[in-house]
C-alpha atoms as a PDB file:
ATOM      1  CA  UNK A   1     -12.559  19.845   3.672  1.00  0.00           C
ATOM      2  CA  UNK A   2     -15.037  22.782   3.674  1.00  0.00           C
ATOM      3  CA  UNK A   3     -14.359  26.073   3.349  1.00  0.00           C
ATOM      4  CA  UNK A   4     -16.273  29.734   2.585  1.00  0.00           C
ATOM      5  CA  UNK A   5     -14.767  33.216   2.904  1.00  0.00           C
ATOM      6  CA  UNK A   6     -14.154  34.629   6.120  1.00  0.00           C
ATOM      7  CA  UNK A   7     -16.589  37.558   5.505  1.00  0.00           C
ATOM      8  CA  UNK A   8     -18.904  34.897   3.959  1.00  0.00           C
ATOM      9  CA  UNK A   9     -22.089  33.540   5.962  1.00  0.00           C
ATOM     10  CA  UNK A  10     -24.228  30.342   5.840  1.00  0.00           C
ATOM     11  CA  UNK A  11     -27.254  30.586   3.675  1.00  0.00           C
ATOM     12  CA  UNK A  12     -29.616  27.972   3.355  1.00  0.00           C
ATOM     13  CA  UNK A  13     -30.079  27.044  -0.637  1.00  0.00           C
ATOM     14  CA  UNK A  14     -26.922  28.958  -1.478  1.00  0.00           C
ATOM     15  CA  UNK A  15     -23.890  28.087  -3.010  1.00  0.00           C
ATOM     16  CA  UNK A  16     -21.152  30.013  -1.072  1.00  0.00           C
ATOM     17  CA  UNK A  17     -19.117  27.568   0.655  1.00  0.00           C
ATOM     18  CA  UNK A  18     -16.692  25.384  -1.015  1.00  0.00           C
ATOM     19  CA  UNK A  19     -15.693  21.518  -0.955  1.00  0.00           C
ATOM     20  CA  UNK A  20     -11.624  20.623  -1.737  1.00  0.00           C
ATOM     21  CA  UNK A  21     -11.632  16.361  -1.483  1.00  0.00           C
ATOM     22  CA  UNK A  22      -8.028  16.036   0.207  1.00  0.00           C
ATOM     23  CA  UNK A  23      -6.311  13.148  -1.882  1.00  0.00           C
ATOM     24  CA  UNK A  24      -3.293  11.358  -0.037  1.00  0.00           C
ATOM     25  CA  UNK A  25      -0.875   8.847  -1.783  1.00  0.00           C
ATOM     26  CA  UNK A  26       1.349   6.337  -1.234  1.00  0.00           C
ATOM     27  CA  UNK A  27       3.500   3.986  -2.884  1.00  0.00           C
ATOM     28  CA  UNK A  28       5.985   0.881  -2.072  1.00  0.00           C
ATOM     29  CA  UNK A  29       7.801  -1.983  -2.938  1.00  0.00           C
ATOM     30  CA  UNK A  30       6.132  -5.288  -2.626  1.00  0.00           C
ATOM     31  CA  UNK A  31       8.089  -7.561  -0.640  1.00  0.00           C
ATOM     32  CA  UNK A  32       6.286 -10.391   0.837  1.00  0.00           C
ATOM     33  CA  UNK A  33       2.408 -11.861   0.447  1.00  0.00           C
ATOM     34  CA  UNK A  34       0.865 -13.402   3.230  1.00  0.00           C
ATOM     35  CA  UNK A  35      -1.478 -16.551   2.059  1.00  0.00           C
ATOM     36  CA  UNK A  36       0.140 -18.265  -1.230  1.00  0.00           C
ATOM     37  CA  UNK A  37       1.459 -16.791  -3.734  1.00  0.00           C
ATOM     38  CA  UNK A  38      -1.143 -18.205  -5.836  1.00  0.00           C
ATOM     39  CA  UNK A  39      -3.738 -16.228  -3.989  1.00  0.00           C
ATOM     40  CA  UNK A  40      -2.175 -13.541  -1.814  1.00  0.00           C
ATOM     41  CA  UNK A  41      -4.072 -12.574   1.907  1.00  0.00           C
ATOM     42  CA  UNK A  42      -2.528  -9.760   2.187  1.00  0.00           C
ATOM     43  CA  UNK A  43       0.823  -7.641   0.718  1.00  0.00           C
ATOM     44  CA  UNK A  44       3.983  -6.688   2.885  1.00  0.00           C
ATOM     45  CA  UNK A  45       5.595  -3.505   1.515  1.00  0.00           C
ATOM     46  CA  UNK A  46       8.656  -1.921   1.485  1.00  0.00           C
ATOM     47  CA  UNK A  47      10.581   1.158   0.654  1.00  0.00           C
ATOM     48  CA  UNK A  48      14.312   1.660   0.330  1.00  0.00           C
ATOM     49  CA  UNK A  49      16.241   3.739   3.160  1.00  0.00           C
ATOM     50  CA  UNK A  50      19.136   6.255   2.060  1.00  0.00           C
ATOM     51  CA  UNK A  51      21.636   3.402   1.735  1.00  0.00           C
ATOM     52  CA  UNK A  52      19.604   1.633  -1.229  1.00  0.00           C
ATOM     53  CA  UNK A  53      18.008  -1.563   1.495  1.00  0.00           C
ATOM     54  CA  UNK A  54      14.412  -2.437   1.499  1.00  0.00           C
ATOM     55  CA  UNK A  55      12.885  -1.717   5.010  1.00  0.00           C
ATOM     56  CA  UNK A  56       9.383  -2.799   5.328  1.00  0.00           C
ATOM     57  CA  UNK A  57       6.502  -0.697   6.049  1.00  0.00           C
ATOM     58  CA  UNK A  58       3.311  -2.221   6.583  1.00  0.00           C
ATOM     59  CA  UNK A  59       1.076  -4.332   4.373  1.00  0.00           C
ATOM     60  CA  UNK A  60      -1.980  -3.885   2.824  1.00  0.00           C
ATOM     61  CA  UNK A  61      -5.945  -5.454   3.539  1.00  0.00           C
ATOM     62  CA  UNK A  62      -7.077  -8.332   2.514  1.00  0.00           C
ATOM     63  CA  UNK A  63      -7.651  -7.861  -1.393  1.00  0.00           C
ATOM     64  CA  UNK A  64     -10.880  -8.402  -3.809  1.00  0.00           C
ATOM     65  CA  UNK A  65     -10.666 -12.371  -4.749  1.00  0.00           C
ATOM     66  CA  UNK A  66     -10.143 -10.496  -8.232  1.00  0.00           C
ATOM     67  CA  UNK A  67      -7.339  -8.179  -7.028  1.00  0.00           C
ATOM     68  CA  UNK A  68      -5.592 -11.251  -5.613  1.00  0.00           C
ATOM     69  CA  UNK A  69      -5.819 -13.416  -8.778  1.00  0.00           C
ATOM     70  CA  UNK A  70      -4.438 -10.399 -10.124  1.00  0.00           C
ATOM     71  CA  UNK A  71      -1.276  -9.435  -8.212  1.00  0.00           C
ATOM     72  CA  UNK A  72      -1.211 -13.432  -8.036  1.00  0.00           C
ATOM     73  CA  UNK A  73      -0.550 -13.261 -12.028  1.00  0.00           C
ATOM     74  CA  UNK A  74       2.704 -10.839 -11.608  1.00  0.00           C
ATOM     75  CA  UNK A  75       4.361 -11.955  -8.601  1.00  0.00           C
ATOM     76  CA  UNK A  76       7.731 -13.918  -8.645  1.00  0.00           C
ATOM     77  CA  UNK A  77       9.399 -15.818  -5.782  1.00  0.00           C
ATOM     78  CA  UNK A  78      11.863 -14.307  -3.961  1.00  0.00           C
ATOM     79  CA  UNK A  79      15.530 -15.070  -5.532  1.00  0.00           C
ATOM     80  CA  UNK A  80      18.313 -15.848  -2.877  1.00  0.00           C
ATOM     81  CA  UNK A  81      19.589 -12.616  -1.170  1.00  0.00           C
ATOM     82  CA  UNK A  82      16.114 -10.942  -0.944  1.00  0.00           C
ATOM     83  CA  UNK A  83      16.432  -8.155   1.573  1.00  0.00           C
ATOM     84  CA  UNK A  84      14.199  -9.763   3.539  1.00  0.00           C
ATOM     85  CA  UNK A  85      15.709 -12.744   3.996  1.00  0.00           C
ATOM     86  CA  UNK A  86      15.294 -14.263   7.759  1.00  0.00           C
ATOM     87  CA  UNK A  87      13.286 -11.602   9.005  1.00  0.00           C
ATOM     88  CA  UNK A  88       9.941 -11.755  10.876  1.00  0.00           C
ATOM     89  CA  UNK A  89       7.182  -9.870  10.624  1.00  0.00           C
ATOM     90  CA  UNK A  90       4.957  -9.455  13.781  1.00  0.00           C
ATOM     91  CA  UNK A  91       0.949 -10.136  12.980  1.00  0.00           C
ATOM     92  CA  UNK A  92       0.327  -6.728  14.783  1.00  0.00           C
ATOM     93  CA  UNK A  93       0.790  -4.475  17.610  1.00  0.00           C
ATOM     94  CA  UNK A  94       2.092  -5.942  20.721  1.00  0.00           C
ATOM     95  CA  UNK A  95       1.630  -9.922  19.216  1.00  0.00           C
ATOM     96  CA  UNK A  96       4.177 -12.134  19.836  1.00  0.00           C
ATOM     97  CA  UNK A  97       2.711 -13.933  16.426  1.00  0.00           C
ATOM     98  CA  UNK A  98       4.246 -14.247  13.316  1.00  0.00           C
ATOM     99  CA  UNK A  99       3.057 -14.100  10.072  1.00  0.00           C
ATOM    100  CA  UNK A 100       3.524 -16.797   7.488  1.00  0.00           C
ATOM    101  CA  UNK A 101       5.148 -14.756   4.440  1.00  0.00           C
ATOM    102  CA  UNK A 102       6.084 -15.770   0.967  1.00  0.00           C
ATOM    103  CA  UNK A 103       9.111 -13.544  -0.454  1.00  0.00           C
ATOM    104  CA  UNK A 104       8.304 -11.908  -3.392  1.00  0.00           C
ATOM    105  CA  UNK A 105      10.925 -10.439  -6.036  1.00  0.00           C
ATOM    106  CA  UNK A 106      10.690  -6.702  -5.126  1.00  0.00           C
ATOM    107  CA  UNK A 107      10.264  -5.473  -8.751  1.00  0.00           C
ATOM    108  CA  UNK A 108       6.500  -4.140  -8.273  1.00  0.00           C
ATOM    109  CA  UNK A 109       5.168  -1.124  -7.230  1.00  0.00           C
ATOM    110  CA  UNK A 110       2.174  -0.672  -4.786  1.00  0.00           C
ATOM    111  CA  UNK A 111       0.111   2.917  -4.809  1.00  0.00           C
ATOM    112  CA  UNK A 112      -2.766   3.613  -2.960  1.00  0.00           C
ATOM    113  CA  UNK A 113      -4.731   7.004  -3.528  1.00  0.00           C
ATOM    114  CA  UNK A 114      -7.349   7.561  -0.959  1.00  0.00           C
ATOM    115  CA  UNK A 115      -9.807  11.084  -0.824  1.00  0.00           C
ATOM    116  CA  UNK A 116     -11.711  12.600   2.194  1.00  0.00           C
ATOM    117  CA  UNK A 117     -14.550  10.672   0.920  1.00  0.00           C
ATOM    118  CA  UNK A 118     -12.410   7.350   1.829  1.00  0.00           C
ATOM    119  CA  UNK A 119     -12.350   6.714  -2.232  1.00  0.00           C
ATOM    120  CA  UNK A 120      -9.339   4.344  -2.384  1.00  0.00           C
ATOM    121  CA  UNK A 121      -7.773   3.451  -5.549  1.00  0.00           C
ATOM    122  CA  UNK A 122      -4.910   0.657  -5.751  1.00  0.00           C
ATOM    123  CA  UNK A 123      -2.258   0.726  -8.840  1.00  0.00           C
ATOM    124  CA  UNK A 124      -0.207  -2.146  -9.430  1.00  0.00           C
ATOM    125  CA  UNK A 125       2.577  -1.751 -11.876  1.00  0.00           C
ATOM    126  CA  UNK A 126       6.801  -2.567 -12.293  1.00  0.00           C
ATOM    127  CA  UNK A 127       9.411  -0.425 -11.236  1.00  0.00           C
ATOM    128  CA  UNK A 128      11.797   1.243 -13.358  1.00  0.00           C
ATOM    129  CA  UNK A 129      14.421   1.407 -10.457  1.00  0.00           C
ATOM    130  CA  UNK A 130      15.151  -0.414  -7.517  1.00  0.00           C
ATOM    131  CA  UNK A 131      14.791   3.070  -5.266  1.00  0.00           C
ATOM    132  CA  UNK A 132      11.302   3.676  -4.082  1.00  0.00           C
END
């Protein structure tokens, strides 16, 4: 975002206007991988509604082969009585395809940070509580 004062006019070579980079976060629950759980495609996320259950949200892009050995290296199985347990999760809009998932134990966070500049920064790390 660009902005200058509103009595302030353009002037070539001049420093009047300023530049604010908008940063947006969000963070989640990992839930599910698509892919193994060896090597994750992708990651379904999650964040808990007002009565404490794990609703899923989206899931992320394909990660870096690095990212995914990565999140590989902390992931757990699902236990019995994940959330999730029996759902389906469509492979997008209007598809009557479903995706291949691998429950996860939901004790990870995921947090993406992203700027007007499309800058995107992804923190892995394990929750302290099971609310998100």
């Amino acid at each position: 975002m660009i902005f200058k004062r509103l009595d302030g006019v353009y002037e070539p070579s001049v420093r009047g206007w300023q530049k604010y980079k908008v940063l947006e976060t969000t963070e989640a629950i990992v839930g599910a991988v698509t892919g193994s759980l060896a090597a994750p495609s992708s990651l379904l996320l999650g964040r808990y509604d007002d009565d404490g259950r794990l609703q899923y949200t989206g899931r992320t892009t394909t990660p870096t082969r690095a990212a995914s050995g990565t999140v590989a290296s902390l992931l757990a199985p699902g236990q019995r009585g994940h959330p999730w347990t029996g759902w389906s999760f469509s492979a997008g809009w209007r598809s009557r395809e479903t995706l291949n998932v691998t429950l996860v134990e939901p004790e990870w966070w995921w947090k993406s940070a992203s700027t007007a500049a499309d800058t995107v920064v992804h923190v892995i790390a394990r929750t302290s509580s099971t609310r998100c």
